[in-house]
N, C-alpha and C. Protein backbone atom coordinates (compact mmCIF):
# COMPACT_ATOMS: atom_id res chain seq x y z
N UNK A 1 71.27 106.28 342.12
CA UNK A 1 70.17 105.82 341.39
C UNK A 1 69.49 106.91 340.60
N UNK A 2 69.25 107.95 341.18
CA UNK A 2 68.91 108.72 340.43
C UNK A 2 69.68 109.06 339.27
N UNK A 3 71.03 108.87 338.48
CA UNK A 3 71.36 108.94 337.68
C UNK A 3 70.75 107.96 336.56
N UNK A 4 70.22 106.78 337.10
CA UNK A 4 70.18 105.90 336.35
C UNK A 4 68.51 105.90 335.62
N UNK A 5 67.75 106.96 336.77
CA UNK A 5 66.43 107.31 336.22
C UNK A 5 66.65 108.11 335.28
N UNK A 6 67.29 109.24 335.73
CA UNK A 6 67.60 110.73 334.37
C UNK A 6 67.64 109.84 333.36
N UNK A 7 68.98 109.21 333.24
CA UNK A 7 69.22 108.86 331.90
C UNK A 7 68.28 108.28 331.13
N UNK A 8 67.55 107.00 332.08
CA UNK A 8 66.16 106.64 331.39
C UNK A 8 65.27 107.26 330.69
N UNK A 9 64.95 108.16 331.33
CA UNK A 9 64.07 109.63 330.88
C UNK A 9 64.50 110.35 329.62
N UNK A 10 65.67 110.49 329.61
CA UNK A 10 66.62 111.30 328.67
C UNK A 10 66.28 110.33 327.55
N UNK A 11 66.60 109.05 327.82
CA UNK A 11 65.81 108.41 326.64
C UNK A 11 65.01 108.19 326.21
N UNK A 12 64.03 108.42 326.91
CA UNK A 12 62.69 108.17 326.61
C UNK A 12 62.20 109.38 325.82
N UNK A 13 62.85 110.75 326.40
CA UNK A 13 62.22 112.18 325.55
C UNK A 13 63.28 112.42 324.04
N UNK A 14 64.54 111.56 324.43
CA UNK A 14 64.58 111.60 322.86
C UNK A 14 64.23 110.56 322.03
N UNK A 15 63.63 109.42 322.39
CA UNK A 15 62.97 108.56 321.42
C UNK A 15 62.11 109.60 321.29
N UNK A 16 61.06 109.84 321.72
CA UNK A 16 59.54 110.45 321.27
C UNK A 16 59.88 112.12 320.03
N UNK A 17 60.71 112.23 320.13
CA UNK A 17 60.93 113.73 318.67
C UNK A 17 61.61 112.71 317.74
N UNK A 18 62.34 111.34 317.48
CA UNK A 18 62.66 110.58 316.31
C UNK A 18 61.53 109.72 316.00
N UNK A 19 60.67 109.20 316.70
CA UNK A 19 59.54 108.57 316.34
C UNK A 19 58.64 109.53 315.40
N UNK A 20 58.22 111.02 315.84
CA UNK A 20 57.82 111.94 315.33
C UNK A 20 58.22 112.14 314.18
N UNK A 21 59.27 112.31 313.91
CA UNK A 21 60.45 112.73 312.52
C UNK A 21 60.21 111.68 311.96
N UNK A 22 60.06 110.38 312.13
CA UNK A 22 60.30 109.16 311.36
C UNK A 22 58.25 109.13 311.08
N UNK A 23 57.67 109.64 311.51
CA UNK A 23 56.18 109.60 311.02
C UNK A 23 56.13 110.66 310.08
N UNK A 24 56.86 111.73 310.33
CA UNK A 24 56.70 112.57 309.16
C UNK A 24 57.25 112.16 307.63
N UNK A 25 58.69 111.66 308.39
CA UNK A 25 59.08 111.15 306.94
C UNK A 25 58.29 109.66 306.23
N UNK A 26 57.10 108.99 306.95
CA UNK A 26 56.52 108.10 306.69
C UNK A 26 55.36 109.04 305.40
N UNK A 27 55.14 109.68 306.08
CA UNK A 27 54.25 110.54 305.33
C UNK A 27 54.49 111.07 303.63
N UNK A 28 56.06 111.94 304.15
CA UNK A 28 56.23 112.49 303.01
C UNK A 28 56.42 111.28 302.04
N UNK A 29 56.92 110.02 302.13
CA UNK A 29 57.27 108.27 301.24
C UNK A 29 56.15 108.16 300.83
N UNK A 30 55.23 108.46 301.53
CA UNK A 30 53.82 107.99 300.97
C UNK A 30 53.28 108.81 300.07
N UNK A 31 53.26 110.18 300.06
CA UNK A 31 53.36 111.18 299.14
C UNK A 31 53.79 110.80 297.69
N UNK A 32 55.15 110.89 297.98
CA UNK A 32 55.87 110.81 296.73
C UNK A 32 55.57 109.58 296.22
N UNK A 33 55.50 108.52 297.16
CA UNK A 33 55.05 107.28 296.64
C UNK A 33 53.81 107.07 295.47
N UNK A 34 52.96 107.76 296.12
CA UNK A 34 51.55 108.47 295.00
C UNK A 34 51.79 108.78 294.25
N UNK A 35 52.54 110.07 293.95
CA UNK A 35 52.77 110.96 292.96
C UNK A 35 53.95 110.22 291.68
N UNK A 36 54.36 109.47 292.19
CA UNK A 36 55.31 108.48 291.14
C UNK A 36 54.63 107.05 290.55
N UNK A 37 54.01 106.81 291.57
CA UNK A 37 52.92 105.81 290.51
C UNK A 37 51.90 106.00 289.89
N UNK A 38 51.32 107.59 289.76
CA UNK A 38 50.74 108.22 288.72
C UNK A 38 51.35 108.78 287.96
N UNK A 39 52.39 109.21 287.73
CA UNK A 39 53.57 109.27 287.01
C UNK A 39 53.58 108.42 286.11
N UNK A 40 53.98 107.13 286.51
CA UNK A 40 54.22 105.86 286.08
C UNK A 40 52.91 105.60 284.97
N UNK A 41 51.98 105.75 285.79
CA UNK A 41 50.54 105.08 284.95
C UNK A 41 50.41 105.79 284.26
N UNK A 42 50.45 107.14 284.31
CA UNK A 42 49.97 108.23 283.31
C UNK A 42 51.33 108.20 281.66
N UNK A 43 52.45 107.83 282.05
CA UNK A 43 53.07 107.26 281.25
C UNK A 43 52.74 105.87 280.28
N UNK A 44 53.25 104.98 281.18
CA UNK A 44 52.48 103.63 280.36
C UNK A 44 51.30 103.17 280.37
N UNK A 45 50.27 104.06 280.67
CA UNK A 45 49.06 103.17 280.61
C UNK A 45 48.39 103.42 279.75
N UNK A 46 48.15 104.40 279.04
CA UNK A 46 47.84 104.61 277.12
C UNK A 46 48.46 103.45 275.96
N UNK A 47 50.20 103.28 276.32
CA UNK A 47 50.41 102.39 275.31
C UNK A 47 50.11 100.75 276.02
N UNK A 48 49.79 100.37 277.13
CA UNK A 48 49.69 99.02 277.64
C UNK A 48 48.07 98.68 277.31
N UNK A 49 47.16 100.40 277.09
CA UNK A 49 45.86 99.94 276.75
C UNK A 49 46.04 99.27 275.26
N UNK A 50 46.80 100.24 274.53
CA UNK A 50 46.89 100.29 272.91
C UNK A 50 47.45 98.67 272.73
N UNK A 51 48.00 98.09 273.45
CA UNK A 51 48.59 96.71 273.22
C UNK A 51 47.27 95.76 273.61
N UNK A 52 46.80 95.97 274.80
CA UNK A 52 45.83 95.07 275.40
C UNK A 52 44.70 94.61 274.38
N UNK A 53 44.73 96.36 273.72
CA UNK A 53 43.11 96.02 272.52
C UNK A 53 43.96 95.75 271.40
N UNK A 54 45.29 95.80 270.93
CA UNK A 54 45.79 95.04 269.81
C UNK A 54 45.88 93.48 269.98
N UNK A 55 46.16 93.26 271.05
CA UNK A 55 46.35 91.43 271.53
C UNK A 55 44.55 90.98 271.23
N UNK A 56 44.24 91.83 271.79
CA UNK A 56 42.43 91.52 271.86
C UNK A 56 41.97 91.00 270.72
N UNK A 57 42.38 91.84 269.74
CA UNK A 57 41.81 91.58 268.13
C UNK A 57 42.53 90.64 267.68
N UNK A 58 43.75 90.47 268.01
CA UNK A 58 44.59 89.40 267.71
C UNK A 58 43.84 87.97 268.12
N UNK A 59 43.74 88.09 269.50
CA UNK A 59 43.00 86.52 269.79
C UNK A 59 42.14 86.67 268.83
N UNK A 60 40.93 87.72 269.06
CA UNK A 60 39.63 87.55 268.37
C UNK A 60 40.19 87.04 266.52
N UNK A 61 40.87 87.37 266.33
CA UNK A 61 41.16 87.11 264.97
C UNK A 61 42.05 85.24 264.70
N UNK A 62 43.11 84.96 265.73
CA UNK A 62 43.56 83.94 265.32
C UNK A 62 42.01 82.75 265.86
N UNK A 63 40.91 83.17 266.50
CA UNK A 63 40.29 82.41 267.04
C UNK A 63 39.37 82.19 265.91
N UNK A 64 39.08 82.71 265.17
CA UNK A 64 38.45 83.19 263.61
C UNK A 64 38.84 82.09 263.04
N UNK A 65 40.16 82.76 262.67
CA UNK A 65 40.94 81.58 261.65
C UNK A 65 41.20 80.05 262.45
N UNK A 66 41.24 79.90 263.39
CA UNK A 66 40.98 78.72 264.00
C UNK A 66 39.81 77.68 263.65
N UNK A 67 38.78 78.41 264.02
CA UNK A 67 37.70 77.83 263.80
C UNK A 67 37.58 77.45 262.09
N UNK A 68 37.84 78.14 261.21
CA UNK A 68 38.20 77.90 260.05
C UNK A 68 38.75 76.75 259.41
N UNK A 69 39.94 77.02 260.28
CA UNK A 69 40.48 76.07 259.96
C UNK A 69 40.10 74.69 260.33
N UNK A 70 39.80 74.28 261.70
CA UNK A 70 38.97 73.33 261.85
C UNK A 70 37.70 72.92 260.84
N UNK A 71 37.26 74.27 260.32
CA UNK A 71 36.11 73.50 259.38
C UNK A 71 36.56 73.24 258.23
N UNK A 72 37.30 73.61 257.57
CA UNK A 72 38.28 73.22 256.82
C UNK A 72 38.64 71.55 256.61
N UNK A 73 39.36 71.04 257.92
CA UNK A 73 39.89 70.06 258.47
C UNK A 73 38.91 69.17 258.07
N UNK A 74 37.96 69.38 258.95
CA UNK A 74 36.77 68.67 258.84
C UNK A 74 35.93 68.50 257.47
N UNK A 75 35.91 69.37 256.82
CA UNK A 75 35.61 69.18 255.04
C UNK A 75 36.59 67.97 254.26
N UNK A 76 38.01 68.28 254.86
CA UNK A 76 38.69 67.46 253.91
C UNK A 76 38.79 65.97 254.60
N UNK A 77 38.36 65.57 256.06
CA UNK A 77 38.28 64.28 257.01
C UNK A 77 36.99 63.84 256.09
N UNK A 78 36.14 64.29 255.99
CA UNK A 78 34.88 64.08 254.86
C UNK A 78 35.33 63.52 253.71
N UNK A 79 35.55 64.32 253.19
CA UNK A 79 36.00 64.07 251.75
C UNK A 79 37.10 62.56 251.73
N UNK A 80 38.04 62.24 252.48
CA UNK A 80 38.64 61.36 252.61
C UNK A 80 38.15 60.08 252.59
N UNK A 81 37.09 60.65 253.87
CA UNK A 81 36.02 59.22 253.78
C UNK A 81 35.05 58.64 253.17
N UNK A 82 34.85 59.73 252.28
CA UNK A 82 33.55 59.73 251.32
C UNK A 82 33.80 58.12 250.37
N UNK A 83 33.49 56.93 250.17
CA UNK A 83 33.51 56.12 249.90
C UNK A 83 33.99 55.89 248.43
N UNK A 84 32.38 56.73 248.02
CA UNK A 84 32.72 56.73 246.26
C UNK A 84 34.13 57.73 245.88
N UNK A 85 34.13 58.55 246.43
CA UNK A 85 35.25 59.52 245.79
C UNK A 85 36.68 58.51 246.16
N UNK A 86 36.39 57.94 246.72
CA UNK A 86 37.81 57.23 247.18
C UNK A 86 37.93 56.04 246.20
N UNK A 87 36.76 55.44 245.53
CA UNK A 87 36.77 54.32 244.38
C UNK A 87 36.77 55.53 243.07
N UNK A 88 36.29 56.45 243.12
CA UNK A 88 36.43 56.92 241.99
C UNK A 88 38.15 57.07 241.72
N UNK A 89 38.95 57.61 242.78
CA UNK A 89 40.68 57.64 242.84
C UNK A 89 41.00 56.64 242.54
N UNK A 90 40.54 55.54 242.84
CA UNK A 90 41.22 54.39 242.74
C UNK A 90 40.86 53.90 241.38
N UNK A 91 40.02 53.98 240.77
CA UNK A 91 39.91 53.68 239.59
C UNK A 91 40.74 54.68 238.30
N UNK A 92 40.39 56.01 238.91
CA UNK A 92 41.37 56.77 237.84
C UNK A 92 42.94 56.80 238.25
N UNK A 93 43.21 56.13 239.12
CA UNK A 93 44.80 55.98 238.98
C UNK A 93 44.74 54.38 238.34
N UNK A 94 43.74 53.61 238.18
CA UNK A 94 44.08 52.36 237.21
C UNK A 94 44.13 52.70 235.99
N UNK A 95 42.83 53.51 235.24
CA UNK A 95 43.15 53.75 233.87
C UNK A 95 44.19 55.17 234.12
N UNK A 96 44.51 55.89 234.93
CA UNK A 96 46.05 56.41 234.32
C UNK A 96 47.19 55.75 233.98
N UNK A 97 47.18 54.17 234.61
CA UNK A 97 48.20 53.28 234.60
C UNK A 97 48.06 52.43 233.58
N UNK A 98 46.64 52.89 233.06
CA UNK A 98 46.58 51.71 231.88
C UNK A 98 46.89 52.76 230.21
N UNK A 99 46.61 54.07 230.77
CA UNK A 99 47.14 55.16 229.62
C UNK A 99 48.31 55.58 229.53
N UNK A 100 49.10 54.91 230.61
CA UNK A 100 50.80 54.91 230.46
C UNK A 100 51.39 54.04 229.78
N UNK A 101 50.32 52.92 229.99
CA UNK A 101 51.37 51.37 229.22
C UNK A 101 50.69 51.97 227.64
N UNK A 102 49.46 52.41 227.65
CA UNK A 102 49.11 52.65 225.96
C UNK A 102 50.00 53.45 225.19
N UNK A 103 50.52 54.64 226.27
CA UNK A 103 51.30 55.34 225.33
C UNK A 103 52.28 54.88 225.10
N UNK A 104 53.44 53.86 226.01
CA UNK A 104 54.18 53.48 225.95
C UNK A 104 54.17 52.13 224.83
N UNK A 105 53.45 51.98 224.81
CA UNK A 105 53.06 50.70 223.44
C UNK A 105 53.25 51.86 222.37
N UNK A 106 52.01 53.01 222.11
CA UNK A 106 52.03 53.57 220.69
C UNK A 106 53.48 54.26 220.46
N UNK A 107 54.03 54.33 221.40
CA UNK A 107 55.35 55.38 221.21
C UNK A 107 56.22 53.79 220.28
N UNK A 108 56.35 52.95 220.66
CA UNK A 108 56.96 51.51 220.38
C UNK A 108 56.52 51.30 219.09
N UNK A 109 55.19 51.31 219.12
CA UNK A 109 54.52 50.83 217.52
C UNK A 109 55.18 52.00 216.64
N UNK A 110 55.07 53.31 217.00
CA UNK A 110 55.62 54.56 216.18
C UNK A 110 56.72 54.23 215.65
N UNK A 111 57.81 53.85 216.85
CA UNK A 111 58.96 53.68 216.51
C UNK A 111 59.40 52.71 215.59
N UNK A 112 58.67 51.75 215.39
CA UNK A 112 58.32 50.09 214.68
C UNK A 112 58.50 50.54 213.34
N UNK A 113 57.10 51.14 213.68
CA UNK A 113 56.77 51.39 212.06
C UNK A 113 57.43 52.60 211.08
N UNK A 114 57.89 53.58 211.94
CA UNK A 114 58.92 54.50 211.35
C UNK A 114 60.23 53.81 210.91
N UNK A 115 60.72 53.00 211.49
CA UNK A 115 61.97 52.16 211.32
C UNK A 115 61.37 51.35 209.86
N UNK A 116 60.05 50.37 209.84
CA UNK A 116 59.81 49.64 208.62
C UNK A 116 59.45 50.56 207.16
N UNK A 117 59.42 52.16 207.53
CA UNK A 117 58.94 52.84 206.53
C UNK A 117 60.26 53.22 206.01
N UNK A 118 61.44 53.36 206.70
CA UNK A 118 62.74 53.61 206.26
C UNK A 118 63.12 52.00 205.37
N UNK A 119 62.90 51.17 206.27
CA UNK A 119 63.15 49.58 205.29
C UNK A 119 62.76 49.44 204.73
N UNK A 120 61.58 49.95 204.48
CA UNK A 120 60.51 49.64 202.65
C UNK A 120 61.08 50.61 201.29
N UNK A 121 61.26 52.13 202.32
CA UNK A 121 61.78 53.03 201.33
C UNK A 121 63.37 52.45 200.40
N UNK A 122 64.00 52.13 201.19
CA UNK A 122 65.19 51.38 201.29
C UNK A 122 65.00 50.03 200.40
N UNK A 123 64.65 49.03 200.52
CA UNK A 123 64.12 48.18 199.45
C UNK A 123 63.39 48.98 198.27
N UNK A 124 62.90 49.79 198.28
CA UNK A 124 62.10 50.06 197.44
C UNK A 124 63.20 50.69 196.28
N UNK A 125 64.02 51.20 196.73
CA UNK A 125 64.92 51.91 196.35
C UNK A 125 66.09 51.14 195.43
N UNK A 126 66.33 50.01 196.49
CA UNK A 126 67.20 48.41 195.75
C UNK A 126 66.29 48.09 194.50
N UNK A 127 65.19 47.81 195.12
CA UNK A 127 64.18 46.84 193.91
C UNK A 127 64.41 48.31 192.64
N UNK A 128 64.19 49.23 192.51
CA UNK A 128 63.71 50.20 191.42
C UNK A 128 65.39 50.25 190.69
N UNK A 129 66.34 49.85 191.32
CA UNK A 129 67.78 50.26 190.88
C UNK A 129 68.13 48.69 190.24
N UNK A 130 67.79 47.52 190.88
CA UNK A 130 67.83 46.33 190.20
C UNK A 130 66.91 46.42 189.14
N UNK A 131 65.84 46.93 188.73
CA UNK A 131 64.85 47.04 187.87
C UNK A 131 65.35 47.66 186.73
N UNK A 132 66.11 48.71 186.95
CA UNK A 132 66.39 49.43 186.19
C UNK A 132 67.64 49.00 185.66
N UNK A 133 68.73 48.12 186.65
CA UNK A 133 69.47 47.39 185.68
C UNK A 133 69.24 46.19 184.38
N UNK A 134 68.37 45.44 185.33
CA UNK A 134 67.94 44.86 184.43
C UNK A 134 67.20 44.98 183.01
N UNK A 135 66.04 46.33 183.24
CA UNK A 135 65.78 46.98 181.97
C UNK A 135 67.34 47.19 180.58
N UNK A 136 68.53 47.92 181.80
CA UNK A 136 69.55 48.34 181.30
C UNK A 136 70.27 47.20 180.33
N UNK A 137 70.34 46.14 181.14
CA UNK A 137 71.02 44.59 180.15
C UNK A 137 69.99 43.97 179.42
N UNK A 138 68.75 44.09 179.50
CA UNK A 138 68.32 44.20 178.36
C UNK A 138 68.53 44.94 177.04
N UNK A 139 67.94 45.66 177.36
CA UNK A 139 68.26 46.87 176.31
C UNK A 139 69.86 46.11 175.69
N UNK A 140 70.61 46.29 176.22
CA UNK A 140 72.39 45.89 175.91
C UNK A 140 71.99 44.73 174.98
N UNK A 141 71.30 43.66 175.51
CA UNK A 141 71.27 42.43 174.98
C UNK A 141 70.36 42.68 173.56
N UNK A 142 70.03 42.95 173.47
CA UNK A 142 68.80 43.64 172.66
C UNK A 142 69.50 44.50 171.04
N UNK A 143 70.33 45.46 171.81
CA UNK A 143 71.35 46.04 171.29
C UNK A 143 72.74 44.38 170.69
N UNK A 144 73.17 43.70 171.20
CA UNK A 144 73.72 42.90 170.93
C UNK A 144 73.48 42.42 169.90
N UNK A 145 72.22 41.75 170.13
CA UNK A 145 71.22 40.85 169.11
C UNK A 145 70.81 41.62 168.06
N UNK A 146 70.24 42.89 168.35
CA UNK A 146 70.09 43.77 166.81
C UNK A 146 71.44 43.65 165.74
N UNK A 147 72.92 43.55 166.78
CA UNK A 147 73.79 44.03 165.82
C UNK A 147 74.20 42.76 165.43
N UNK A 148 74.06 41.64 166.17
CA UNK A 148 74.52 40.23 165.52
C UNK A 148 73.75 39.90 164.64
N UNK A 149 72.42 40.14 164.26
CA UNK A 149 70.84 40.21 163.58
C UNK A 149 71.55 41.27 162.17
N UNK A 150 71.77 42.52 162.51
CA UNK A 150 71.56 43.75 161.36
C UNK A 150 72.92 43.25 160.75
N UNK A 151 73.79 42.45 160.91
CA UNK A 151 75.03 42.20 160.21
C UNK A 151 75.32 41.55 158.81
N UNK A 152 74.79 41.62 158.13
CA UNK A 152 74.82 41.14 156.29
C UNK A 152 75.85 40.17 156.45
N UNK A 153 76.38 38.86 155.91
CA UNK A 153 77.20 38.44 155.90
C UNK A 153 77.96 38.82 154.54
N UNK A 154 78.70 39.47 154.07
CA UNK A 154 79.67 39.69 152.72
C UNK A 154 80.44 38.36 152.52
């Protein structure tokens, strides 16, 4: 039996110098553990500030234009509903519809009457050439009659 105490013992005095060793090395983890997450921070934590206050101004700015835009929104929900401005649209898209058929008439009448100014010129042109024949067989006849007239009988 007494072997079976020693050995107990034997274990017991070398647990107690690895428990020791394993607190020291708890220690030194914790150390380095420190010294690497100030490391760390002292690295990224200048540019994670420089982002934090760029995002910052960012909200502050799209929150700007937000609100903007909502009043915006709301100017033109107005305006939509505004009664008269909405009869005033409606009336100037009637007389735009009634200044489409006008032009479309005067373009028609243009065309009308440009076409009857070519047909008048055109008659006018017949009538002055029949006129002038007829002046022409006169004259002939005229000429005829002078010479059947100026003829002496011998």
């Amino acid at each position: 039996m007494m072997t079976d105490v020693g050995e107990v013992e034997a274990a017991e005095i070398q647990l107690k110098p690895e428990e020791e060793k394993n607190e020291d090395c708890i220690l030194d983890f914790s150390e380095a553990t420190e010294k690497l997450a100030e490391g760390l921070l002292s690295v990224y934590q200048p540019p994670l500030e420089q982002v934090k206050k760029e995002l910052f101004e960012l909200t502050s700015k799209q929150e700007a234009l937000l609100s903007g835009m909502q009043l915006e929104n709301k100017r033109i929900q107005e305006t939509f509903e505004d009664i008269d401005l909405n009869d005033m649209f409606a009336t100037v898209k009637i007389y735009q519809g009634k200044l489409v058929s006008i032009r479309k008439e005067m373009i028609n009448i243009h065309e009308r009457t440009s076409k009857l100014k070519k047909r008048a010129l055109r008659l006018q042109q017949v009538k002055q050439k029949e006129a002038l024949n007829k002046e022409h067989q006169r004259e002939q006849e005229l000429r005829r009659e002078q010479e059947l007239i100026g003829r002496p009988a011998n």
